[in-house]
PDB file of N, CA and C in Angstrom:
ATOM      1  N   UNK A   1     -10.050 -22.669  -7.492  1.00  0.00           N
ATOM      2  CA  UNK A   1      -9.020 -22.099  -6.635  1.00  0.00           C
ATOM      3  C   UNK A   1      -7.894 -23.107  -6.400  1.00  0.00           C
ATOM      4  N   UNK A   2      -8.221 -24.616  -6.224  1.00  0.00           N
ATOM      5  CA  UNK A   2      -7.349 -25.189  -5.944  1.00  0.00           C
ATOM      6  C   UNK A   2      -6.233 -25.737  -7.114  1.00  0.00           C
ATOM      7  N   UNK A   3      -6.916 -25.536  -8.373  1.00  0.00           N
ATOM      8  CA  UNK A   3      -6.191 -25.136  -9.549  1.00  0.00           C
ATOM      9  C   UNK A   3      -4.417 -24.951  -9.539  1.00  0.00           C
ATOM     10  N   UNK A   4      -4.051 -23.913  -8.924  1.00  0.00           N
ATOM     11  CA  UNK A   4      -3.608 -22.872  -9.016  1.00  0.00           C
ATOM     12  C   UNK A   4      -2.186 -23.168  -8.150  1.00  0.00           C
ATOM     13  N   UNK A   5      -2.643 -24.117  -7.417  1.00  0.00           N
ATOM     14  CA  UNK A   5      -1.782 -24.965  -6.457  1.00  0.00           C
ATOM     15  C   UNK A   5      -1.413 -26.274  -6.892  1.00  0.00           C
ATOM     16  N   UNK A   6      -2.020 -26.963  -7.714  1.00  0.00           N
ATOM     17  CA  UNK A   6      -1.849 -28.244  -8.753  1.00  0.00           C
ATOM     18  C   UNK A   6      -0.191 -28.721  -9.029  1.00  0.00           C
ATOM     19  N   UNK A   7      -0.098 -27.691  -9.355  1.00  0.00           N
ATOM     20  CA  UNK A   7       2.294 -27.393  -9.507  1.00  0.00           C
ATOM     21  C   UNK A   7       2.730 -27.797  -8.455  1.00  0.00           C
ATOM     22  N   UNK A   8       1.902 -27.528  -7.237  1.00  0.00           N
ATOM     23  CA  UNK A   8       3.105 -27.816  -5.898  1.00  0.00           C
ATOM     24  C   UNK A   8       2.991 -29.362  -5.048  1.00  0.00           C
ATOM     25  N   UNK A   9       2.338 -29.864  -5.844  1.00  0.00           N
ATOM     26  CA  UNK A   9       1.317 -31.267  -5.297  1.00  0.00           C
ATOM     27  C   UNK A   9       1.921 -32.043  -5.942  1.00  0.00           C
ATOM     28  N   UNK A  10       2.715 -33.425  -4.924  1.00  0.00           N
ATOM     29  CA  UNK A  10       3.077 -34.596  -5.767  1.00  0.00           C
ATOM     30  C   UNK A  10       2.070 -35.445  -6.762  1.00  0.00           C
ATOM     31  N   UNK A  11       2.490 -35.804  -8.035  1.00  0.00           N
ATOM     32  CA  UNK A  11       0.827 -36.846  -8.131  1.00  0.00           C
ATOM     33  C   UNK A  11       0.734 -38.201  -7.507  1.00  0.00           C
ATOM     34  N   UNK A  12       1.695 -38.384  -6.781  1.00  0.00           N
ATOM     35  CA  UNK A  12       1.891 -39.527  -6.532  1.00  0.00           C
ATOM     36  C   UNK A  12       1.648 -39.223  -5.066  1.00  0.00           C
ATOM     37  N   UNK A  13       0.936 -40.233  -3.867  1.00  0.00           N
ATOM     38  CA  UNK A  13       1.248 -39.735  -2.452  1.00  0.00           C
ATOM     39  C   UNK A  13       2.572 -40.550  -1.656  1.00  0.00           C
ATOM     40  N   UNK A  14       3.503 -40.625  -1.931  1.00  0.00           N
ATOM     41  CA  UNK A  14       4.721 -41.196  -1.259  1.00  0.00           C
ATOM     42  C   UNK A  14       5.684 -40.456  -0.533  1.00  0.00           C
ATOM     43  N   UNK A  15       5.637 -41.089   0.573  1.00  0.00           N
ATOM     44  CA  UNK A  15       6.275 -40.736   2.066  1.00  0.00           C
ATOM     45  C   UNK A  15       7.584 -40.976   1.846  1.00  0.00           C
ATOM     46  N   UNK A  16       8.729 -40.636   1.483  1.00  0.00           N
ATOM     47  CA  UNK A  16      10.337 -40.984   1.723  1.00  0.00           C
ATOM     48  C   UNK A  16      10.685 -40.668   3.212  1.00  0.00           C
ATOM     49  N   UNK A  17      10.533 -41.850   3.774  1.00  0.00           N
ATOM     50  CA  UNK A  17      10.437 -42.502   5.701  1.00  0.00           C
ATOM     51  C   UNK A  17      11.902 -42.045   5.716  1.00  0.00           C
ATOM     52  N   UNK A  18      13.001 -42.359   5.009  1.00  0.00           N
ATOM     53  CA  UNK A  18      14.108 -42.365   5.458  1.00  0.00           C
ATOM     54  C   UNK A  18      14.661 -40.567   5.811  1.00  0.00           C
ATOM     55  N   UNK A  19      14.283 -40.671   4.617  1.00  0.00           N
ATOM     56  CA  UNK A  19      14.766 -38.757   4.267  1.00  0.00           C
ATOM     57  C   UNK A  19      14.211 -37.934   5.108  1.00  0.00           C
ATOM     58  N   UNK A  20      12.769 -37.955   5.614  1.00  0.00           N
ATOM     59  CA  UNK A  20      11.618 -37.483   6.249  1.00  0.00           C
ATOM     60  C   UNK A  20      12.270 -37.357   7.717  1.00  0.00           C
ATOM     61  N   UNK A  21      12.538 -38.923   8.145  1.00  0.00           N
ATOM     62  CA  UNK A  21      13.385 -39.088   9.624  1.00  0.00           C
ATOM     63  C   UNK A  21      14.871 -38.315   9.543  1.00  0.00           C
ATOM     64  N   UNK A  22      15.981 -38.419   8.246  1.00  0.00           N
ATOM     65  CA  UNK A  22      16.818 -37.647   8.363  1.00  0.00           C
ATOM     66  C   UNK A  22      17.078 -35.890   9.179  1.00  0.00           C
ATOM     67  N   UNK A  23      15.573 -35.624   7.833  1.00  0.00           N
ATOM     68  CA  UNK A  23      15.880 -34.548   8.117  1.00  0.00           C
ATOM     69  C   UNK A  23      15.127 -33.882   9.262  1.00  0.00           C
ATOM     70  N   UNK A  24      14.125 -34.401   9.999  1.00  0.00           N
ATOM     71  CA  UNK A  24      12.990 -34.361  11.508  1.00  0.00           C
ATOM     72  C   UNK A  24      14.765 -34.157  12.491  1.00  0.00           C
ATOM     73  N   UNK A  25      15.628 -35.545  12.391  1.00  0.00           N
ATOM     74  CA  UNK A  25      16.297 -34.745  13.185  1.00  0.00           C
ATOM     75  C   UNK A  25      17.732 -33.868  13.149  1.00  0.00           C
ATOM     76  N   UNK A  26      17.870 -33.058  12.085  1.00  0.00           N
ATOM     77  CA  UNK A  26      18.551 -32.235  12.016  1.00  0.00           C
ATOM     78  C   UNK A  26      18.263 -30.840  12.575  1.00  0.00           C
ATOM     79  N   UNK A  27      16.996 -31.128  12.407  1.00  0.00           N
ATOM     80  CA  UNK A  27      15.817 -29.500  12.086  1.00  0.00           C
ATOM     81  C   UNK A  27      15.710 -29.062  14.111  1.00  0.00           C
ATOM     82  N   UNK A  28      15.946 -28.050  14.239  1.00  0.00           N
ATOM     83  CA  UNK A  28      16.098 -27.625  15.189  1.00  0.00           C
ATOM     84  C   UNK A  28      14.812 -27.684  16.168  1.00  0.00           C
ATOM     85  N   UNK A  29      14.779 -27.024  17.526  1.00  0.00           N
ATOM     86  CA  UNK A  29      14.069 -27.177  18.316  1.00  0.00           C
ATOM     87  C   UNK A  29      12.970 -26.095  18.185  1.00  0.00           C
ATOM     88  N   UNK A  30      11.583 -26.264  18.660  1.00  0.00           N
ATOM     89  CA  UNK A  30      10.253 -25.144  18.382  1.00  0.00           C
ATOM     90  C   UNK A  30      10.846 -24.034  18.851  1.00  0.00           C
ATOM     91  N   UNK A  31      11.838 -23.667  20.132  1.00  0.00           N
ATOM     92  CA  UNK A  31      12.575 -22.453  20.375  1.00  0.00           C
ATOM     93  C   UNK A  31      13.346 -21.874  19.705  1.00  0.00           C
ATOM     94  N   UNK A  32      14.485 -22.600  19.138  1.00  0.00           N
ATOM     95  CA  UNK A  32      15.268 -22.083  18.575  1.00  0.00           C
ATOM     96  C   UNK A  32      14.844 -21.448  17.172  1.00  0.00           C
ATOM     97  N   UNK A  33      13.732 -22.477  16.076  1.00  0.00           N
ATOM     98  CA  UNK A  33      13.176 -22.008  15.131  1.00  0.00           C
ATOM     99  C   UNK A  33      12.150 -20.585  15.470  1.00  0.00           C
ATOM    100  N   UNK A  34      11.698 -20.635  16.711  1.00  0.00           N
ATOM    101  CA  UNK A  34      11.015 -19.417  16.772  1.00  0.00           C
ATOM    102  C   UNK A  34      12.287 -18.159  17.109  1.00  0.00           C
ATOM    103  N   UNK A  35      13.135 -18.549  17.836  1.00  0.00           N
ATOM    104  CA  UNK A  35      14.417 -17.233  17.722  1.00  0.00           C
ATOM    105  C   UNK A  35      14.975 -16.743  16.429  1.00  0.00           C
ATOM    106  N   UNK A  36      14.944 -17.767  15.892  1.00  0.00           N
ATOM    107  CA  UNK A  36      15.561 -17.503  14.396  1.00  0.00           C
ATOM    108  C   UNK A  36      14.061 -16.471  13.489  1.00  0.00           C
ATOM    109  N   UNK A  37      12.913 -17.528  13.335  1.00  0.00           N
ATOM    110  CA  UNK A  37      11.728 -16.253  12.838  1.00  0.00           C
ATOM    111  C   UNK A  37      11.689 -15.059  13.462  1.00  0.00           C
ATOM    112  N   UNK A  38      12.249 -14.561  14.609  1.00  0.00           N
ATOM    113  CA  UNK A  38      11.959 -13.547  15.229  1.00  0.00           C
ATOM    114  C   UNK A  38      13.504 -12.786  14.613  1.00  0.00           C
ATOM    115  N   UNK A  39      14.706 -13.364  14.611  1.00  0.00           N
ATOM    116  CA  UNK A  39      15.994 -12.304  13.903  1.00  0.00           C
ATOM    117  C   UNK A  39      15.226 -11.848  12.323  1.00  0.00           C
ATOM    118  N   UNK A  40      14.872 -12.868  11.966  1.00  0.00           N
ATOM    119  CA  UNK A  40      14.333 -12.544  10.467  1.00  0.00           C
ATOM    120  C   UNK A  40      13.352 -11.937  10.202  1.00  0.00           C
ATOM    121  N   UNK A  41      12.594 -11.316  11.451  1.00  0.00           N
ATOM    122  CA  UNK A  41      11.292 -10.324  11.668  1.00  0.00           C
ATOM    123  C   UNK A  41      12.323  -8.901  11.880  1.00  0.00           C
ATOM    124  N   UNK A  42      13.429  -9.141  12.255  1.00  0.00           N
ATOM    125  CA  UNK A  42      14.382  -7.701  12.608  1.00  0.00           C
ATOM    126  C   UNK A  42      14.687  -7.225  10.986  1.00  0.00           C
ATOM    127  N   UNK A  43      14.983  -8.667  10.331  1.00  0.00           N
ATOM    128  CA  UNK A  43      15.804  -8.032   9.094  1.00  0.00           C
ATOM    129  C   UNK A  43      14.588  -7.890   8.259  1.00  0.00           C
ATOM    130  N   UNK A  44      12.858  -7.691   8.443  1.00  0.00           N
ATOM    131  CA  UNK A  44      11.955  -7.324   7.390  1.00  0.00           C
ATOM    132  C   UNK A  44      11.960  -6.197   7.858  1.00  0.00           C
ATOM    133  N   UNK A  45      12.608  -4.697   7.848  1.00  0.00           N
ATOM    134  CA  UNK A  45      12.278  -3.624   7.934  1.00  0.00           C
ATOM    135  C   UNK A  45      13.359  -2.817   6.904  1.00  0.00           C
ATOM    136  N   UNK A  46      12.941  -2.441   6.110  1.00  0.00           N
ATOM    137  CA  UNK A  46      14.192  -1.482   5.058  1.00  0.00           C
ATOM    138  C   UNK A  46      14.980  -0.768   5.852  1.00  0.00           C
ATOM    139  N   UNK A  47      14.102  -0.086   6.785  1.00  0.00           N
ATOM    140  CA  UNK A  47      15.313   0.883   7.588  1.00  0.00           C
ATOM    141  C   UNK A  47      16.066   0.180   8.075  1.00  0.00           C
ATOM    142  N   UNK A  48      15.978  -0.720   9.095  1.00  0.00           N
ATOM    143  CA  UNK A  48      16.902  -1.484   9.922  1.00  0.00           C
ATOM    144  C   UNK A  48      17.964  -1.914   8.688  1.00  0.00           C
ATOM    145  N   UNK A  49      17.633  -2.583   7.603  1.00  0.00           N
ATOM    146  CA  UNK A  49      18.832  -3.270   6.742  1.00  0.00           C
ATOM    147  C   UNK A  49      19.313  -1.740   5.712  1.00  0.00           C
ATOM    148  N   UNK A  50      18.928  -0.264   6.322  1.00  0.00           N
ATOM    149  CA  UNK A  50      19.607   0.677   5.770  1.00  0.00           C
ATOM    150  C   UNK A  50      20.697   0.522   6.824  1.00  0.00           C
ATOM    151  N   UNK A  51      20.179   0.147   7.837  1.00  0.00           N
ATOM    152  CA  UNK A  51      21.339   1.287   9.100  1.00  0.00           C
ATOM    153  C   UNK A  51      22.188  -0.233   9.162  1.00  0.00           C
ATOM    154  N   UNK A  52      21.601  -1.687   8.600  1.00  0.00           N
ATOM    155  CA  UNK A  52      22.837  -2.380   8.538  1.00  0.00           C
ATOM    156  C   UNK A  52      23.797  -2.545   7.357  1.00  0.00           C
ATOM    157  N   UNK A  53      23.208  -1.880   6.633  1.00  0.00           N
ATOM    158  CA  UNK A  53      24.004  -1.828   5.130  1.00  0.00           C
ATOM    159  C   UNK A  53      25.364  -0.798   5.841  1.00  0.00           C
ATOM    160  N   UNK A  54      24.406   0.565   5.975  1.00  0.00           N
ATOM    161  CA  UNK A  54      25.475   1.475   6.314  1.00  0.00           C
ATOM    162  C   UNK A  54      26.445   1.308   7.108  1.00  0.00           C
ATOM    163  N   UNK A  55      26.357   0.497   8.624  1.00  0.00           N
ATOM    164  CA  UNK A  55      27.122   0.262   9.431  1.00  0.00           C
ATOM    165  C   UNK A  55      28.332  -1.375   9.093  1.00  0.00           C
ATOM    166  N   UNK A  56      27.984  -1.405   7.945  1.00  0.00           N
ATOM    167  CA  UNK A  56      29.215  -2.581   6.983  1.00  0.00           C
ATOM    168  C   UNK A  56      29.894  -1.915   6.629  1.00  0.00           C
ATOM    169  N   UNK A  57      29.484  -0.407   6.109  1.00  0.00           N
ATOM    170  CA  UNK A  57      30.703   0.204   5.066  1.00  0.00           C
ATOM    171  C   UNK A  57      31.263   1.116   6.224  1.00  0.00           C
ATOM    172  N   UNK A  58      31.064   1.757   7.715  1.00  0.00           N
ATOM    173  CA  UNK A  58      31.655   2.458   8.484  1.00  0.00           C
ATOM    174  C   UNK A  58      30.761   2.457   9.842  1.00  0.00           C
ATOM    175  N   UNK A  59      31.606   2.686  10.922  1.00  0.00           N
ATOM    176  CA  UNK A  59      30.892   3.159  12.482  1.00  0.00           C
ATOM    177  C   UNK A  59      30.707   4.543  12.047  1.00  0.00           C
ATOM    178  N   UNK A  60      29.544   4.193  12.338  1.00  0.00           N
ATOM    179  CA  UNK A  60      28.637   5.576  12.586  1.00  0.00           C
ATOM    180  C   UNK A  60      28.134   5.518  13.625  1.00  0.00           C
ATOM    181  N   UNK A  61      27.865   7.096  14.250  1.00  0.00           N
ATOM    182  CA  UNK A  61      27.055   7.513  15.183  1.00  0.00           C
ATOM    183  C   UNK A  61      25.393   7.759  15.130  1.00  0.00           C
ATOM    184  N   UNK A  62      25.041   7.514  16.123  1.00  0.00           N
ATOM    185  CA  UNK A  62      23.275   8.124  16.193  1.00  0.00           C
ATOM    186  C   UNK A  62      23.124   9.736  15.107  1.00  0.00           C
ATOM    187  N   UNK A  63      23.667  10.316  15.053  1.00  0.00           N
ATOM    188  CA  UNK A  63      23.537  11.813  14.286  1.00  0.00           C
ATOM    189  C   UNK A  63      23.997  11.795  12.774  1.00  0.00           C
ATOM    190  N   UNK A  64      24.727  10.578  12.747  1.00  0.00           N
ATOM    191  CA  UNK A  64      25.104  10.172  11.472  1.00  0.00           C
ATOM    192  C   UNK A  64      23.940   9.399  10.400  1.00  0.00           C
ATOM    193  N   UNK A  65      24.147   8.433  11.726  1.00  0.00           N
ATOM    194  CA  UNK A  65      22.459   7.676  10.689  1.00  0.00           C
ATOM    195  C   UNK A  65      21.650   8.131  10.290  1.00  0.00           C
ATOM    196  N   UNK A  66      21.070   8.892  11.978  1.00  0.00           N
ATOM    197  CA  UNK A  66      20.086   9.913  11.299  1.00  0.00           C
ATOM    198  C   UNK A  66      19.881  10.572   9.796  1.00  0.00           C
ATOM    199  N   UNK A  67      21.087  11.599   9.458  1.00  0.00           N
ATOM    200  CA  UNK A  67      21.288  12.339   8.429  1.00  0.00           C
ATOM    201  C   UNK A  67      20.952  11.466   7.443  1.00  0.00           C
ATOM    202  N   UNK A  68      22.355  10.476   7.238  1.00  0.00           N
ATOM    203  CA  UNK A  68      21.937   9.438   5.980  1.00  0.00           C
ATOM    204  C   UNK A  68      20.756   9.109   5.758  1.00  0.00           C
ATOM    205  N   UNK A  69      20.085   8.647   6.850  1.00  0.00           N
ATOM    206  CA  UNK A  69      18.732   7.854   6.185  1.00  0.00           C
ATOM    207  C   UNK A  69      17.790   8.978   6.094  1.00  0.00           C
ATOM    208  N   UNK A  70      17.979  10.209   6.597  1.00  0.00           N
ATOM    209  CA  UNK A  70      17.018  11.212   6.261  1.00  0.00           C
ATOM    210  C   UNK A  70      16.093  10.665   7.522  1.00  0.00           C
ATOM    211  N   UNK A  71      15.815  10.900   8.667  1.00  0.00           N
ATOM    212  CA  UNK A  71      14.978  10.411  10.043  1.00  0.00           C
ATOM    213  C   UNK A  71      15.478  10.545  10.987  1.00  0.00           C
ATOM    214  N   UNK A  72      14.484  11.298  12.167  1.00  0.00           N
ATOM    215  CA  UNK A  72      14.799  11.725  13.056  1.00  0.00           C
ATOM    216  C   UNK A  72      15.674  11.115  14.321  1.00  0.00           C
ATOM    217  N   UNK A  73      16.795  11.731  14.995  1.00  0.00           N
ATOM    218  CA  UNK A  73      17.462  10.993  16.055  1.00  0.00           C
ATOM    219  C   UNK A  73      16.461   9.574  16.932  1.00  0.00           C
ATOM    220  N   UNK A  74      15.633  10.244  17.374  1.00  0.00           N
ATOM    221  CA  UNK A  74      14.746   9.112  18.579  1.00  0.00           C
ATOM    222  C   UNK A  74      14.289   8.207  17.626  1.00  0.00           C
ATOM    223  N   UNK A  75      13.370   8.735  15.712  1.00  0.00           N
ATOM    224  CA  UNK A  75      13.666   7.414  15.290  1.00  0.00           C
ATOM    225  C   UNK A  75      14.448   6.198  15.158  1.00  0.00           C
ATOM    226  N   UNK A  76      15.837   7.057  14.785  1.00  0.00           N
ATOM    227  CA  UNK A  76      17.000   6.340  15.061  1.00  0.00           C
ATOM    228  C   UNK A  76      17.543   5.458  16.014  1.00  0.00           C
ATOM    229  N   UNK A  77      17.853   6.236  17.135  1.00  0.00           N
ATOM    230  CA  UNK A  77      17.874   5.661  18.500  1.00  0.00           C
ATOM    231  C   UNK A  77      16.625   4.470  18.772  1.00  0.00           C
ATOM    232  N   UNK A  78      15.459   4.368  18.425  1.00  0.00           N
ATOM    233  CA  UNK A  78      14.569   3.085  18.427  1.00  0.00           C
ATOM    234  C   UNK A  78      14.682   1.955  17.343  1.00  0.00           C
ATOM    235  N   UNK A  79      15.146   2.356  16.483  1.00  0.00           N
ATOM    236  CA  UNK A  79      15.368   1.356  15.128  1.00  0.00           C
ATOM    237  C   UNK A  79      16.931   0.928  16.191  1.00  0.00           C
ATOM    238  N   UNK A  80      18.066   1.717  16.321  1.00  0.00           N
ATOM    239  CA  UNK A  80      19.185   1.050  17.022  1.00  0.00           C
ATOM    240  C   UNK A  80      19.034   0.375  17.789  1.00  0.00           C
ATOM    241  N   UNK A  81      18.334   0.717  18.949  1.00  0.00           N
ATOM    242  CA  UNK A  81      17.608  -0.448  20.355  1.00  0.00           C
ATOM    243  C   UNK A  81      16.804  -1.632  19.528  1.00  0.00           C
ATOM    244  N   UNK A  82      16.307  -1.889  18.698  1.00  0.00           N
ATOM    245  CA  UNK A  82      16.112  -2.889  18.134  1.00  0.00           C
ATOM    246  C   UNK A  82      17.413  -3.863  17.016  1.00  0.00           C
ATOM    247  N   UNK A  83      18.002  -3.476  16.808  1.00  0.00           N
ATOM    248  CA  UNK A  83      19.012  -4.313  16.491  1.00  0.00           C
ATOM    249  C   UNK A  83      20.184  -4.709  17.372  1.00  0.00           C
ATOM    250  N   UNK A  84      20.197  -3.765  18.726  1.00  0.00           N
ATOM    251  CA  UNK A  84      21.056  -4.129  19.123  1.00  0.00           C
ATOM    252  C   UNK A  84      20.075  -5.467  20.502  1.00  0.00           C
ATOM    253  N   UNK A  85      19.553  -5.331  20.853  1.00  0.00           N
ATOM    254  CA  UNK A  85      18.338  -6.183  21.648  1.00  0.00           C
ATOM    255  C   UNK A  85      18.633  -7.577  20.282  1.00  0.00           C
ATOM    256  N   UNK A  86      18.322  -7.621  19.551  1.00  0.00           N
ATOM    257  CA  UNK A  86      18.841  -8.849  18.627  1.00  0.00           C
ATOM    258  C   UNK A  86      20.490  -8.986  18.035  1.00  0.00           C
ATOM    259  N   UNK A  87      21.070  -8.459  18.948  1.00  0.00           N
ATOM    260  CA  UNK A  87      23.040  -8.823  18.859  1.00  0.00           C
ATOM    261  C   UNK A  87      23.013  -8.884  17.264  1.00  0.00           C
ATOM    262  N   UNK A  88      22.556  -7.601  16.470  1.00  0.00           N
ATOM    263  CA  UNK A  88      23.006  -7.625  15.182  1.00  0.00           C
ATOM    264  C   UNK A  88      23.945  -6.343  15.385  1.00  0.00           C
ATOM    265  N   UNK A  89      23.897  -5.201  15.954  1.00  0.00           N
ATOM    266  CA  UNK A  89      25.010  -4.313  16.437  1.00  0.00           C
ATOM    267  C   UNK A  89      25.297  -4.248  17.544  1.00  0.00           C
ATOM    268  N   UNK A  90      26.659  -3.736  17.676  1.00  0.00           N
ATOM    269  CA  UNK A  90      27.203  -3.044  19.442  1.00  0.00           C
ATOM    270  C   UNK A  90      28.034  -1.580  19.320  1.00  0.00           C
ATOM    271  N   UNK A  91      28.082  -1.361  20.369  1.00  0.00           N
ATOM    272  CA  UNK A  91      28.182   0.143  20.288  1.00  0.00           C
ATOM    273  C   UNK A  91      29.552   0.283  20.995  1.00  0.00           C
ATOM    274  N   UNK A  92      29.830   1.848  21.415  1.00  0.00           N
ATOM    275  CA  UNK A  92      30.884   1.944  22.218  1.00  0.00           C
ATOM    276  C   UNK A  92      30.750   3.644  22.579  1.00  0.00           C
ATOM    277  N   UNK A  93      31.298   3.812  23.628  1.00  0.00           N
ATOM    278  CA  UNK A  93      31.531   5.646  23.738  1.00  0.00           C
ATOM    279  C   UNK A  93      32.791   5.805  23.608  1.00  0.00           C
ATOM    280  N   UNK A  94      32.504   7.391  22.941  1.00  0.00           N
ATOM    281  CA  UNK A  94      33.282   8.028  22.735  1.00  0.00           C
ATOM    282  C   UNK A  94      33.391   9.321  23.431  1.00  0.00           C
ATOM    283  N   UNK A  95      33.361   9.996  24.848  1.00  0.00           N
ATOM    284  CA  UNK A  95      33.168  10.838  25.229  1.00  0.00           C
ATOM    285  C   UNK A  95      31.561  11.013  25.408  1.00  0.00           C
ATOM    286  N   UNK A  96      30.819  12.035  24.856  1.00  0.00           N
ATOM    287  CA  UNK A  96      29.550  12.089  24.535  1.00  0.00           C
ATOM    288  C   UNK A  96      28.637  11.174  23.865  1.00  0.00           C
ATOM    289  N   UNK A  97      29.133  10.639  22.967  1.00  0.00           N
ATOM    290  CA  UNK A  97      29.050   9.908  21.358  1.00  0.00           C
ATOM    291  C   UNK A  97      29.326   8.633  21.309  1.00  0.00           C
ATOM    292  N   UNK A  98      27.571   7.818  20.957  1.00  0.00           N
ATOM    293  CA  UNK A  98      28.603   6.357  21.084  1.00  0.00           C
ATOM    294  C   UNK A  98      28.277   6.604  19.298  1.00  0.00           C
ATOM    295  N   UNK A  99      28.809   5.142  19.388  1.00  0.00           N
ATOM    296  CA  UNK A  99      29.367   5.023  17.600  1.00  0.00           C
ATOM    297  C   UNK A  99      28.850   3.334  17.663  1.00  0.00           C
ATOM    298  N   UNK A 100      28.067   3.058  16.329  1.00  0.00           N
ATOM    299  CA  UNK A 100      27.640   1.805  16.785  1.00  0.00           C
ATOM    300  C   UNK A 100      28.634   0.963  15.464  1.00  0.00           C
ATOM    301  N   UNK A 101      28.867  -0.157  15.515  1.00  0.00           N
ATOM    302  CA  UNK A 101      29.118  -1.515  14.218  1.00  0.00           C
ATOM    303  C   UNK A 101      28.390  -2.732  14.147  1.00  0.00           C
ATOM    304  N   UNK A 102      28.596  -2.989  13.292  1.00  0.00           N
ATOM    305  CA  UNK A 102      27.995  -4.294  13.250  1.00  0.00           C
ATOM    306  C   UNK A 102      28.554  -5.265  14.323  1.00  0.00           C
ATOM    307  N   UNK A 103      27.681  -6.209  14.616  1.00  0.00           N
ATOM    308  CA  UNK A 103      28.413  -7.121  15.764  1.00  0.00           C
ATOM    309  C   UNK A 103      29.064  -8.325  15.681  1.00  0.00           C
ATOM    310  N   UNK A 104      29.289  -8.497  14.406  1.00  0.00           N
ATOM    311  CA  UNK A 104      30.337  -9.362  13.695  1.00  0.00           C
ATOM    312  C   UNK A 104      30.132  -9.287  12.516  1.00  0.00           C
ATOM    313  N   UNK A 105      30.903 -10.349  11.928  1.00  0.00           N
ATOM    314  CA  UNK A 105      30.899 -10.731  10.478  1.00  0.00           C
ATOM    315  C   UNK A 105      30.085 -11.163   9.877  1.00  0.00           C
ATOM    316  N   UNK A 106      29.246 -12.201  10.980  1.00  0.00           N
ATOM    317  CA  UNK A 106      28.195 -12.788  10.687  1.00  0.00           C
ATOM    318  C   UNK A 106      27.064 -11.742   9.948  1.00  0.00           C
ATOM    319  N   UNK A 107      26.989 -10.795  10.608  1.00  0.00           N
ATOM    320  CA  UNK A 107      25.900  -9.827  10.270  1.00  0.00           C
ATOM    321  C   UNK A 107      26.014  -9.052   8.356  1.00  0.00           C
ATOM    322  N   UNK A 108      27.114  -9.110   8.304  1.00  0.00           N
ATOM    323  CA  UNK A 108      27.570  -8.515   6.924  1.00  0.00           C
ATOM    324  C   UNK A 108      27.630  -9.301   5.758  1.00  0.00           C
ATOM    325  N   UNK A 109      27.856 -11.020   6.676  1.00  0.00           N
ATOM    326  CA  UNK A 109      27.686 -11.895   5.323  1.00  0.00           C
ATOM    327  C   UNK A 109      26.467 -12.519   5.480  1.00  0.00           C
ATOM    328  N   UNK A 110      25.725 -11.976   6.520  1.00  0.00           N
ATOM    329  CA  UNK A 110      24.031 -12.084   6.128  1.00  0.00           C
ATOM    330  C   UNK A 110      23.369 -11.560   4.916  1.00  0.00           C
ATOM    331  N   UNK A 111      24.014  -9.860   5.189  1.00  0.00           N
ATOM    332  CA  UNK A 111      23.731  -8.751   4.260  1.00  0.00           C
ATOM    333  C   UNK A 111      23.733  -9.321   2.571  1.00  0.00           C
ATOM    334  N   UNK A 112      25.305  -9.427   3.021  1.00  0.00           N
ATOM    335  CA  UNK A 112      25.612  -9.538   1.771  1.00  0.00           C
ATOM    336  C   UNK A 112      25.145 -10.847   0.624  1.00  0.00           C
ATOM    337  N   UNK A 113      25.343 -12.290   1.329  1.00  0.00           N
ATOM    338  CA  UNK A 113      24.595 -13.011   0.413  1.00  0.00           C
ATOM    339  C   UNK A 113      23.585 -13.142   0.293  1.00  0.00           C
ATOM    340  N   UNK A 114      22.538 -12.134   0.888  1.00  0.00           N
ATOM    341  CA  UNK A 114      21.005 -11.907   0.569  1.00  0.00           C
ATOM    342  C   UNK A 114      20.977 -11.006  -0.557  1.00  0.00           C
ATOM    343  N   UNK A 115      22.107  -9.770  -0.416  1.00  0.00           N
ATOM    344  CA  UNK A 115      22.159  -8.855  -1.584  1.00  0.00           C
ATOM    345  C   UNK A 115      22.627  -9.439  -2.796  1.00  0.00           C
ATOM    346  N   UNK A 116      23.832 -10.396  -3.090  1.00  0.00           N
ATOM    347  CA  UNK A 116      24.003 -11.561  -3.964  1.00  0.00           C
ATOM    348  C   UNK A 116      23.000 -12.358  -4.447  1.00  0.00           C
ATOM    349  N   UNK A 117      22.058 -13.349  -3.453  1.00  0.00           N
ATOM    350  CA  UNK A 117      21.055 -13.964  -4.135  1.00  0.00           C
ATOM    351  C   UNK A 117      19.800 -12.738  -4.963  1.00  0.00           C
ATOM    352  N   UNK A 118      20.042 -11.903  -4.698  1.00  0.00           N
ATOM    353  CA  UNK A 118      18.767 -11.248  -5.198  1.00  0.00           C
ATOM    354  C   UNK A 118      19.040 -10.817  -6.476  1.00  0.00           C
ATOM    355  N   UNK A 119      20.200 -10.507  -6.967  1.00  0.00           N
ATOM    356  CA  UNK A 119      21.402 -10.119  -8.294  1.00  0.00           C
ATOM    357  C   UNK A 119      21.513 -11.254  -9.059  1.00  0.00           C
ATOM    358  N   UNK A 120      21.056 -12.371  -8.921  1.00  0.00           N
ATOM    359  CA  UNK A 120      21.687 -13.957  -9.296  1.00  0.00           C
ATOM    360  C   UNK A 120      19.979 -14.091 -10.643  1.00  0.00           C
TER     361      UNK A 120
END
């Protein structure tokens, strides 16, 4: 079994102290790395990165998404309360009707150079 893992193992056991300390303190805090695993637990769901794909190319509404993705409003409306609870969308009313977008740029050139590296 341990075979198999042989590739990922230096043969040599040497510590690079300098590089090791470099990079210990660049590397963020046990909180912040756990906020960040937890945005990147938002973006492992296909639906959620449907309704953020879709909401790059236009504001759409709750009745809109719905349709597109083929799934019911309250699904909808719970997949939305979860991205917006992680400031990846914001919304707005319109009378009856809110209409949600992405919540910056940030969110689209997430999208997008994940959709790039995967094409590469």
């Amino acid at each position: 079994m341990l075979d198999r893992y042989e590739n990922e193992c230096c043969e040599q056991h040497i510590v690079h102290d300098d590089t090791v300390r470099a990079v210990a303190m660049q590397t963020p805090d046990e909180d912040e790395l756990a906020e960040l695993a937890e945005l990147f637990k938002v973006f492992g769901d296909s639906t959620r990165i449907k309704i953020l794909y879709a909401l790059s190319q236009a504001e759409l509404c709750v009745c809109d998404l719905a349709q597109l993705l083929g799934i019911s409003q309250p699904a909808m409306s719970y997949q939305l309360k979860i991205l917006r609870q992680a400031k990846l969308i914001r919304s707005r009313r319109d009378g009856k009707t809110i209409f949600y977008v992405l919540a910056d740029d940030h969110v689209a050139t997430i999208i997008g150079m994940a959709k790039e590296h995967l094409e590469e």
